[in-house]
PDB file of N, CA and C in Angstrom:
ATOM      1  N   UNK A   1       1.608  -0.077  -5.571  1.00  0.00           N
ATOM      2  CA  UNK A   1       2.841   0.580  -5.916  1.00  0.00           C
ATOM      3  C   UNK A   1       2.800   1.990  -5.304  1.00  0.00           C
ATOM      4  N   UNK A   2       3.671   2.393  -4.543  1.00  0.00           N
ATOM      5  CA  UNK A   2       3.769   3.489  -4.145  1.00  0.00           C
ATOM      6  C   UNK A   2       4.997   4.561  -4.282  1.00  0.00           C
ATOM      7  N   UNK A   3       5.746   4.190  -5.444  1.00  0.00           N
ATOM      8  CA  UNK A   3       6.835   4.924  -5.792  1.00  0.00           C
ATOM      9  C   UNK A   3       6.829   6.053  -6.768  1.00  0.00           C
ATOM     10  N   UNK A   4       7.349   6.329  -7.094  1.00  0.00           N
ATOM     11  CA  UNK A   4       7.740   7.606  -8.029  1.00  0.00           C
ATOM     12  C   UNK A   4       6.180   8.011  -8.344  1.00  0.00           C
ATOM     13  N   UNK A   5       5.437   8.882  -7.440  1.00  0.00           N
ATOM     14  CA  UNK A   5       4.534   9.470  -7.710  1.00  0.00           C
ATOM     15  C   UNK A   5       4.420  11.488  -6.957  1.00  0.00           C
ATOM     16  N   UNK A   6       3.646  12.143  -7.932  1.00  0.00           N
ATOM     17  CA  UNK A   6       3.271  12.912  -7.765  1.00  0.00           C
ATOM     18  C   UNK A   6       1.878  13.313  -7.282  1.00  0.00           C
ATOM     19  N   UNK A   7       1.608  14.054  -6.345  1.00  0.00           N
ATOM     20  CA  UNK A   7       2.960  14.325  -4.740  1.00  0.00           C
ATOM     21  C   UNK A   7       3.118  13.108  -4.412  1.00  0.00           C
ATOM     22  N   UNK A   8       4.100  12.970  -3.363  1.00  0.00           N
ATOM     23  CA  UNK A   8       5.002  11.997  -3.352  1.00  0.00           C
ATOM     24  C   UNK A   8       3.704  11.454  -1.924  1.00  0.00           C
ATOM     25  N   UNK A   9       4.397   9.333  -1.801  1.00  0.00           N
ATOM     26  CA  UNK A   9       3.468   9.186  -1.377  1.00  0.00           C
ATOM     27  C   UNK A   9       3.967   9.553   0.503  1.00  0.00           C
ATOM     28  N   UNK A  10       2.627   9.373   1.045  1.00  0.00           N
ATOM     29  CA  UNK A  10       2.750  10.013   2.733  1.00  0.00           C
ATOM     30  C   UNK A  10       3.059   8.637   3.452  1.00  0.00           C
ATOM     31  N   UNK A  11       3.451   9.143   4.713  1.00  0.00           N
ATOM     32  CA  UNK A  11       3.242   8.124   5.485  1.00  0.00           C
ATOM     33  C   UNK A  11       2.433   7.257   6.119  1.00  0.00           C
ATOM     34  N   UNK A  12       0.854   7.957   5.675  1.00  0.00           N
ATOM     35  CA  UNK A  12      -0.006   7.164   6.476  1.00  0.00           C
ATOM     36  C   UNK A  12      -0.609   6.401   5.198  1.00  0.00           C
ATOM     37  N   UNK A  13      -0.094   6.446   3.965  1.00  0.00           N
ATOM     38  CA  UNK A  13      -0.489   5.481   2.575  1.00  0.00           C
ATOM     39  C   UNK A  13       0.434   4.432   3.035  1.00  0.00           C
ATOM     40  N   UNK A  14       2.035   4.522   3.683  1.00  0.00           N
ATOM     41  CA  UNK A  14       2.907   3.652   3.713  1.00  0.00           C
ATOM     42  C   UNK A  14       2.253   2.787   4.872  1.00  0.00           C
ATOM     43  N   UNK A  15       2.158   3.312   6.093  1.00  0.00           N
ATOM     44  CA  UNK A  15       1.728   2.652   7.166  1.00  0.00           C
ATOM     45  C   UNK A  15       0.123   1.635   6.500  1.00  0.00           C
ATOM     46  N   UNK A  16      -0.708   1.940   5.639  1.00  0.00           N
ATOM     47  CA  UNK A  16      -2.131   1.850   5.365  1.00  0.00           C
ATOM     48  C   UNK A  16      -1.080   0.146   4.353  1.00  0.00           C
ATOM     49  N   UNK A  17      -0.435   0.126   3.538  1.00  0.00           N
ATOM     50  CA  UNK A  17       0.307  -0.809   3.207  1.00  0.00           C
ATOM     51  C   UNK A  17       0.870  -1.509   3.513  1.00  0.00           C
ATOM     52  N   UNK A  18       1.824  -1.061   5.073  1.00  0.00           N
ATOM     53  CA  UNK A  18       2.238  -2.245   5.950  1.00  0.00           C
ATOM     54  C   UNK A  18       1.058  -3.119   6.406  1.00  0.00           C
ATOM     55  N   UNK A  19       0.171  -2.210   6.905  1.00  0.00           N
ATOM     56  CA  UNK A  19      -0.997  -3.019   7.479  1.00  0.00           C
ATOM     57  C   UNK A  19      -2.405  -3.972   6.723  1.00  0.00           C
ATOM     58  N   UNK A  20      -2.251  -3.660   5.607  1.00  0.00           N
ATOM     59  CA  UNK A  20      -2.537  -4.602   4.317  1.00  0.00           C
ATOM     60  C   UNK A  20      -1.819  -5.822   4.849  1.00  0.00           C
ATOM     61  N   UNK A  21      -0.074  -5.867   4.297  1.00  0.00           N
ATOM     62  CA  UNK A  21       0.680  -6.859   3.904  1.00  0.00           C
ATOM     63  C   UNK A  21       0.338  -7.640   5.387  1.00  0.00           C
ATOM     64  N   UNK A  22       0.339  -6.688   6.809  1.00  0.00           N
ATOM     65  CA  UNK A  22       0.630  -8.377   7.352  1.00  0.00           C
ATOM     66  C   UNK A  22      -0.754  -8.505   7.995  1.00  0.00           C
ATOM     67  N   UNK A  23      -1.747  -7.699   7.322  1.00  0.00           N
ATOM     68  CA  UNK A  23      -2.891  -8.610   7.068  1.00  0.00           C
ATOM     69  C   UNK A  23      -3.097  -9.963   6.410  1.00  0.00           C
ATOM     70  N   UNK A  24      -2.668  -9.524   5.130  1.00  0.00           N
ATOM     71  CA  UNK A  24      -2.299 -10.926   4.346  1.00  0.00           C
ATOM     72  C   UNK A  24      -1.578 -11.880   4.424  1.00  0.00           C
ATOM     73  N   UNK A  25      -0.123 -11.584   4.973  1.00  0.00           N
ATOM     74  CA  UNK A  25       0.326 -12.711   5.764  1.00  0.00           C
ATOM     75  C   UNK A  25      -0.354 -13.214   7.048  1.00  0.00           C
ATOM     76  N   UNK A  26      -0.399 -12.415   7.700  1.00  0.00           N
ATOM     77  CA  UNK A  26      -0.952 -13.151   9.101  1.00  0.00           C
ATOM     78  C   UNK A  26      -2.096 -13.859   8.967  1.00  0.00           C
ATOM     79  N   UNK A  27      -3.274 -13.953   7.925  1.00  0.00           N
ATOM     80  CA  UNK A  27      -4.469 -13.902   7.150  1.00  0.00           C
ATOM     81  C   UNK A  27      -5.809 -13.899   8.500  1.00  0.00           C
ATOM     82  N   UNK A  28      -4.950 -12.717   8.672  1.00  0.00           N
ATOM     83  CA  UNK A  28      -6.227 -11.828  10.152  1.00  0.00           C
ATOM     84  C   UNK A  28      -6.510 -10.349  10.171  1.00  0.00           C
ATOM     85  N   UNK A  29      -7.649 -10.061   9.545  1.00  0.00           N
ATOM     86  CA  UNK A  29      -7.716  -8.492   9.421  1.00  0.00           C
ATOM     87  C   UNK A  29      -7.851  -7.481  10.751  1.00  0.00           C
ATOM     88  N   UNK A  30      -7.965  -8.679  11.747  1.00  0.00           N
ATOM     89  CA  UNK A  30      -8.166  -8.194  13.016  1.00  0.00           C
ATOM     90  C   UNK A  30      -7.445  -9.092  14.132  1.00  0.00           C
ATOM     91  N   UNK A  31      -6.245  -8.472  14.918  1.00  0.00           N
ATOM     92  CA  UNK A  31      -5.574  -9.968  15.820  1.00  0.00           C
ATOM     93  C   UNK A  31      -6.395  -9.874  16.757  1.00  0.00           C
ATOM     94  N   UNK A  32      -6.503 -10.860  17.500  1.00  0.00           N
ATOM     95  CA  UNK A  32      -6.856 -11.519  18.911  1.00  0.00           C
ATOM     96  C   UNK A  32      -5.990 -10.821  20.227  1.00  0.00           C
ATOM     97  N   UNK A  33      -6.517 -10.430  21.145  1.00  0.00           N
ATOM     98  CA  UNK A  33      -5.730  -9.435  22.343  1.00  0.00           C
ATOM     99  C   UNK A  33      -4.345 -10.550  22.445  1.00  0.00           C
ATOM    100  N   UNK A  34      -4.493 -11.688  22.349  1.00  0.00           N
ATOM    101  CA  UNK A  34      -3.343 -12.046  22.577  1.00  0.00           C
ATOM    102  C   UNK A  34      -1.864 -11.924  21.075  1.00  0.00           C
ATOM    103  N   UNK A  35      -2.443 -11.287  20.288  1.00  0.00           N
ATOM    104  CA  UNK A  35      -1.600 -11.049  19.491  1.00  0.00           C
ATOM    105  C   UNK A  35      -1.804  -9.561  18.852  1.00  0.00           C
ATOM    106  N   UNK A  36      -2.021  -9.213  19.596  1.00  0.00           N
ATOM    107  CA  UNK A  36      -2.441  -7.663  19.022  1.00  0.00           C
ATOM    108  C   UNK A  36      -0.731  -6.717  19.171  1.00  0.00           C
ATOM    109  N   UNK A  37      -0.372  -7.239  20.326  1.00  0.00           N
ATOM    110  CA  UNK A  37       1.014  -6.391  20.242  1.00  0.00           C
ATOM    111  C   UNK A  37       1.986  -7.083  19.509  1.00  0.00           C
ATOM    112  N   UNK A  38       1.913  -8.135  18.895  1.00  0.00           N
ATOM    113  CA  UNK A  38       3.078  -8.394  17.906  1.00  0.00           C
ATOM    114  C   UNK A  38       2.399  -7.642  16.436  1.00  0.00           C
ATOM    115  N   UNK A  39       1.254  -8.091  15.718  1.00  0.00           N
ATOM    116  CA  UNK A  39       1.106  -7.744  15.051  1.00  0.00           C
ATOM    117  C   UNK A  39       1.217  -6.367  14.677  1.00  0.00           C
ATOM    118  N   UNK A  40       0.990  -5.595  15.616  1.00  0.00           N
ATOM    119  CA  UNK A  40       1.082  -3.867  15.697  1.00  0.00           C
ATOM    120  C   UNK A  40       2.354  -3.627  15.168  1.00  0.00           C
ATOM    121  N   UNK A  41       3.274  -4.408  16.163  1.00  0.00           N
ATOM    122  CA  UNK A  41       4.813  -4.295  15.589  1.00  0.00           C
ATOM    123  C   UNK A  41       5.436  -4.845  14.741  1.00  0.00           C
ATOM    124  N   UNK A  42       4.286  -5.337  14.167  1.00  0.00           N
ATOM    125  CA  UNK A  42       5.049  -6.260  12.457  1.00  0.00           C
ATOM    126  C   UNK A  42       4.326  -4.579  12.031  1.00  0.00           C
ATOM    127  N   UNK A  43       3.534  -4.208  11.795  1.00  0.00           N
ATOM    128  CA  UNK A  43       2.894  -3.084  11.068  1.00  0.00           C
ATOM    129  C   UNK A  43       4.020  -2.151  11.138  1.00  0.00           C
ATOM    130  N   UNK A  44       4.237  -1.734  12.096  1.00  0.00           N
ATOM    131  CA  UNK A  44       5.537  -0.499  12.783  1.00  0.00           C
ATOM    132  C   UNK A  44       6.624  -0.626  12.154  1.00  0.00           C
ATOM    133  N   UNK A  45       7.281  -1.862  12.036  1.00  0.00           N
ATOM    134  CA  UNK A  45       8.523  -2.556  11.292  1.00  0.00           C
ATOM    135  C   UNK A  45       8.510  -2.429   9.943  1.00  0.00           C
ATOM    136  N   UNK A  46       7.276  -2.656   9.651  1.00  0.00           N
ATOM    137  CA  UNK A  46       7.265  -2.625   7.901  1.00  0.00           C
ATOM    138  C   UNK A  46       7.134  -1.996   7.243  1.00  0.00           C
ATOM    139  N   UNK A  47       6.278  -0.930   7.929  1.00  0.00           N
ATOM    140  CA  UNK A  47       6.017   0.634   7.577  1.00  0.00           C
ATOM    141  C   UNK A  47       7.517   1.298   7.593  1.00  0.00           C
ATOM    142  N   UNK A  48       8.377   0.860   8.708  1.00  0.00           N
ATOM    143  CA  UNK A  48       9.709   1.601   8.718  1.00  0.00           C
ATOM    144  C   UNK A  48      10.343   1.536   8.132  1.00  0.00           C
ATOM    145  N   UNK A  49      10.245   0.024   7.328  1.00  0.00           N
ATOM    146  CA  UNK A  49      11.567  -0.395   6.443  1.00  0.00           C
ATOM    147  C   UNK A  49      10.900   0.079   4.840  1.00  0.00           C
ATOM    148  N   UNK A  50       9.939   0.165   4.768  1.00  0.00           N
ATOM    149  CA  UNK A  50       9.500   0.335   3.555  1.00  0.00           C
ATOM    150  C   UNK A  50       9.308   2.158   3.199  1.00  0.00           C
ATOM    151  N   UNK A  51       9.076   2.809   4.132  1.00  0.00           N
ATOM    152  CA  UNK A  51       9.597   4.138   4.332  1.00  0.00           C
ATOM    153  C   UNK A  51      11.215   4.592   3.331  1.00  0.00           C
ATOM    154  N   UNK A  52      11.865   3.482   4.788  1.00  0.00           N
ATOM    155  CA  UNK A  52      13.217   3.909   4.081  1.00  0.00           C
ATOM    156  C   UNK A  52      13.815   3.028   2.504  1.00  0.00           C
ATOM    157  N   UNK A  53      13.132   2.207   2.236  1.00  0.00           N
ATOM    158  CA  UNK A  53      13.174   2.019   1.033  1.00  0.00           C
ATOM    159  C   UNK A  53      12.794   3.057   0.486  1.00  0.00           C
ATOM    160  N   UNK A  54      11.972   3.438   0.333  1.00  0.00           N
ATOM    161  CA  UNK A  54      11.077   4.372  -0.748  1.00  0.00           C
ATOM    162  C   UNK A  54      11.816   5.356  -1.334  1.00  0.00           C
ATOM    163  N   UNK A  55      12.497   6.216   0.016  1.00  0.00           N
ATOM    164  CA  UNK A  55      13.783   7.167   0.208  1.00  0.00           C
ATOM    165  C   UNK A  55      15.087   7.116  -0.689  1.00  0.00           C
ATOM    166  N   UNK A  56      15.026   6.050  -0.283  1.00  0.00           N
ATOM    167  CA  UNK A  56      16.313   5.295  -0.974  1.00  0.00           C
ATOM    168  C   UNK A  56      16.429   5.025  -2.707  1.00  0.00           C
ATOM    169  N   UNK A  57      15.300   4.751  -2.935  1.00  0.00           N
ATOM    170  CA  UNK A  57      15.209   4.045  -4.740  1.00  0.00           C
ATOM    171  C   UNK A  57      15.315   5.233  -5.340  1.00  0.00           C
ATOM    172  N   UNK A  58      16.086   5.512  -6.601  1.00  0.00           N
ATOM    173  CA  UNK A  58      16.401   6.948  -7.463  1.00  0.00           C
ATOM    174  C   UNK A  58      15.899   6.462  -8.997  1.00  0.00           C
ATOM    175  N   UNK A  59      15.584   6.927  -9.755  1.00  0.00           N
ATOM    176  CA  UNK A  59      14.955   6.730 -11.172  1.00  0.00           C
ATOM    177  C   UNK A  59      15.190   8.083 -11.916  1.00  0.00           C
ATOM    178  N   UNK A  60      15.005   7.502 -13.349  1.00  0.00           N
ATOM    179  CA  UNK A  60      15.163   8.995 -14.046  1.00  0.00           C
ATOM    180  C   UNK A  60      13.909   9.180 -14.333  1.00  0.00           C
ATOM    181  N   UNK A  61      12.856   8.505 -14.235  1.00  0.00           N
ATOM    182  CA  UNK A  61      11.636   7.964 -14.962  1.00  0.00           C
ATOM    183  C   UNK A  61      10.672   9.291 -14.292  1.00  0.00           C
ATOM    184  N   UNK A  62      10.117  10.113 -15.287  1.00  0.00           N
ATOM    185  CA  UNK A  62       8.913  11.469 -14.731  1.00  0.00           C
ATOM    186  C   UNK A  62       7.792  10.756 -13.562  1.00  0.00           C
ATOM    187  N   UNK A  63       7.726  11.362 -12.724  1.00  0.00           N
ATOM    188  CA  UNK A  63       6.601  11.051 -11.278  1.00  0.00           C
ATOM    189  C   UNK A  63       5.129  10.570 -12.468  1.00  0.00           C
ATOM    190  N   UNK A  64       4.802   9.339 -11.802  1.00  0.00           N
ATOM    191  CA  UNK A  64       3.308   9.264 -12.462  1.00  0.00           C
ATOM    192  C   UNK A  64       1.987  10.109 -11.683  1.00  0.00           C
ATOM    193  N   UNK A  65       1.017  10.246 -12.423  1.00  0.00           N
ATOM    194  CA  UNK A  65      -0.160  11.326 -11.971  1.00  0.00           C
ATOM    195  C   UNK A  65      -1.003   9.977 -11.190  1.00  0.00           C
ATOM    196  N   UNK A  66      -1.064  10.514  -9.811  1.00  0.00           N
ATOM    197  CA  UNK A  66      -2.147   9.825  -9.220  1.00  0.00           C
ATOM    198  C   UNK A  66      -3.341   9.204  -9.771  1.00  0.00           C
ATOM    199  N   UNK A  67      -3.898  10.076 -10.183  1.00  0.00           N
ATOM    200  CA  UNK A  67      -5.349  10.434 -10.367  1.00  0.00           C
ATOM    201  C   UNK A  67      -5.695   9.500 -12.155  1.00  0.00           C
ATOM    202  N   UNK A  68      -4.417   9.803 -13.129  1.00  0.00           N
ATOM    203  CA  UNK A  68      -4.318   8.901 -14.308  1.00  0.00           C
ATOM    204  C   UNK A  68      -3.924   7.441 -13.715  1.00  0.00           C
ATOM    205  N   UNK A  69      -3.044   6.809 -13.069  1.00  0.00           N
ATOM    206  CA  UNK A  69      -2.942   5.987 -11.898  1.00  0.00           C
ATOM    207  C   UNK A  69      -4.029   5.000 -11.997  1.00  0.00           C
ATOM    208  N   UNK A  70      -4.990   5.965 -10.833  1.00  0.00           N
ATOM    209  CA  UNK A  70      -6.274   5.043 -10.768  1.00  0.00           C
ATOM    210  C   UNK A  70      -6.804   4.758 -11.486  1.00  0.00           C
ATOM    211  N   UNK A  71      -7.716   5.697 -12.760  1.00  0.00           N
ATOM    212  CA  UNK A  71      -8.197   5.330 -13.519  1.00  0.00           C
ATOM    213  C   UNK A  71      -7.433   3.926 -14.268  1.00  0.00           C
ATOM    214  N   UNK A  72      -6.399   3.893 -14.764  1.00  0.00           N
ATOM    215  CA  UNK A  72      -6.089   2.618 -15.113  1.00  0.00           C
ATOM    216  C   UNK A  72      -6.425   1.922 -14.649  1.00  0.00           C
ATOM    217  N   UNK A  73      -6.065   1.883 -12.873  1.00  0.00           N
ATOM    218  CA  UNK A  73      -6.151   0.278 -12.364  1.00  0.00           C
ATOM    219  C   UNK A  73      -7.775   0.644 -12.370  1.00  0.00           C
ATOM    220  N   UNK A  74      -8.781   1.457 -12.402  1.00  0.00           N
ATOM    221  CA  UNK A  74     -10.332   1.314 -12.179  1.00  0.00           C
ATOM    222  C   UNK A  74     -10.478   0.006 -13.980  1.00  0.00           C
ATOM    223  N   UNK A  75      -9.970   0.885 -14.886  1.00  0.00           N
ATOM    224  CA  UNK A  75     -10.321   0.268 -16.003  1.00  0.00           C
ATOM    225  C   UNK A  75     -10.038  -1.629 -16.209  1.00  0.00           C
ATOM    226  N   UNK A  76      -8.679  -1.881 -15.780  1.00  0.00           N
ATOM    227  CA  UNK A  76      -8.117  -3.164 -15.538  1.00  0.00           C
ATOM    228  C   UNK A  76      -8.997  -3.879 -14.304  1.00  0.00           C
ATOM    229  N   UNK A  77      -8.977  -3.511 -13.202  1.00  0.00           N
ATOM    230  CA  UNK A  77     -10.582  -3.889 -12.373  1.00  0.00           C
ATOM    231  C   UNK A  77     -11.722  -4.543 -13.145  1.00  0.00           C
ATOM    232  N   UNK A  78     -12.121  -3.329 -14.087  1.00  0.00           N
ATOM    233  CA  UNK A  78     -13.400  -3.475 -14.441  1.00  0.00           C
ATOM    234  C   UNK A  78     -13.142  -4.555 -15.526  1.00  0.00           C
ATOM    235  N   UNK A  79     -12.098  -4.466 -16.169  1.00  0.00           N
ATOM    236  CA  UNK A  79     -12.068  -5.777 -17.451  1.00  0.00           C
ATOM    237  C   UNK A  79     -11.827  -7.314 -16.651  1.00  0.00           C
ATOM    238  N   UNK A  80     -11.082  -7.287 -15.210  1.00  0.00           N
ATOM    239  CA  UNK A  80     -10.751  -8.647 -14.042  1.00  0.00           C
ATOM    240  C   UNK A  80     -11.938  -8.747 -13.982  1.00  0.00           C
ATOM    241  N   UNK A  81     -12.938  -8.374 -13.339  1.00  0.00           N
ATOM    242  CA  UNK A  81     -14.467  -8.775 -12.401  1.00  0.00           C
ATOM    243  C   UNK A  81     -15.651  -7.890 -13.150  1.00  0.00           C
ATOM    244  N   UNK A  82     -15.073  -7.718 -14.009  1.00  0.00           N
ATOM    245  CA  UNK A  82     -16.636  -6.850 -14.553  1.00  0.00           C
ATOM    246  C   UNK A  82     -17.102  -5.789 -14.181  1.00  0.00           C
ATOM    247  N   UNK A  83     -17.695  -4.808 -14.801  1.00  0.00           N
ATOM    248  CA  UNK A  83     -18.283  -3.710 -14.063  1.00  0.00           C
ATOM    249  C   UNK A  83     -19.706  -4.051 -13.048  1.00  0.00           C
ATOM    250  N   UNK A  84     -19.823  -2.932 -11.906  1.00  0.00           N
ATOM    251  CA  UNK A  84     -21.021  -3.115 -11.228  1.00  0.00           C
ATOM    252  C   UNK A  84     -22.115  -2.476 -11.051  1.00  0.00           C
ATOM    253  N   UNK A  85     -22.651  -2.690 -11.284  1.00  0.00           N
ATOM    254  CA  UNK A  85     -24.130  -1.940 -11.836  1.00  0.00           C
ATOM    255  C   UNK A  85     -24.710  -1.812 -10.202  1.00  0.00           C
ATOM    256  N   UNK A  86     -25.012  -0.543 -10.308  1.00  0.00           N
ATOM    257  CA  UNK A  86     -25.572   0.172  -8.796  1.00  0.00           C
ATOM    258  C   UNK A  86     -27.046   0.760  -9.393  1.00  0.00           C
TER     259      UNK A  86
END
């Protein structure tokens, strides 16, 4: 989720998310030279449109705190897969 947060999120979190998603669709964390320039431009595309989404969505709802954020999802993590002992 990258919306209504304080500071607001950047572009290279948005771009870091396009390139997740069509990781996961494409289910290739790395393309092949012969597909390296489409995939780039699925990244480019999605990053753009999801940019201007972001822009776009209005709420009355107070910016959530990053940093309280994580800790949740660390805690929900740790109750999915368990904690890891280092």
């Amino acid at each position: 989720m990258l919306y209504n947060f304080e500071p607001p999120v950047t572009d290279d979190e948005i771009r870091a998310a396009a390139l997740q998603f069509v990781r996961k669709i494409s289910g290739s964390a790395e393309p092949s030279a012969a597909n390296e320039e489409p995939f780039n431009r699925a990244v480019d595309e999605i990053a753009k449109a999801s940019s201007k989404l972001l822009r776009s969505l209005v709420t009355t709802a107070s910016p959530r705190n990053r940093e309280v954020e994580a800790a949740k999802a660390h805690v929900r993590a740790a109750l999915r897969f368990g904690s890891r002992k280092t």
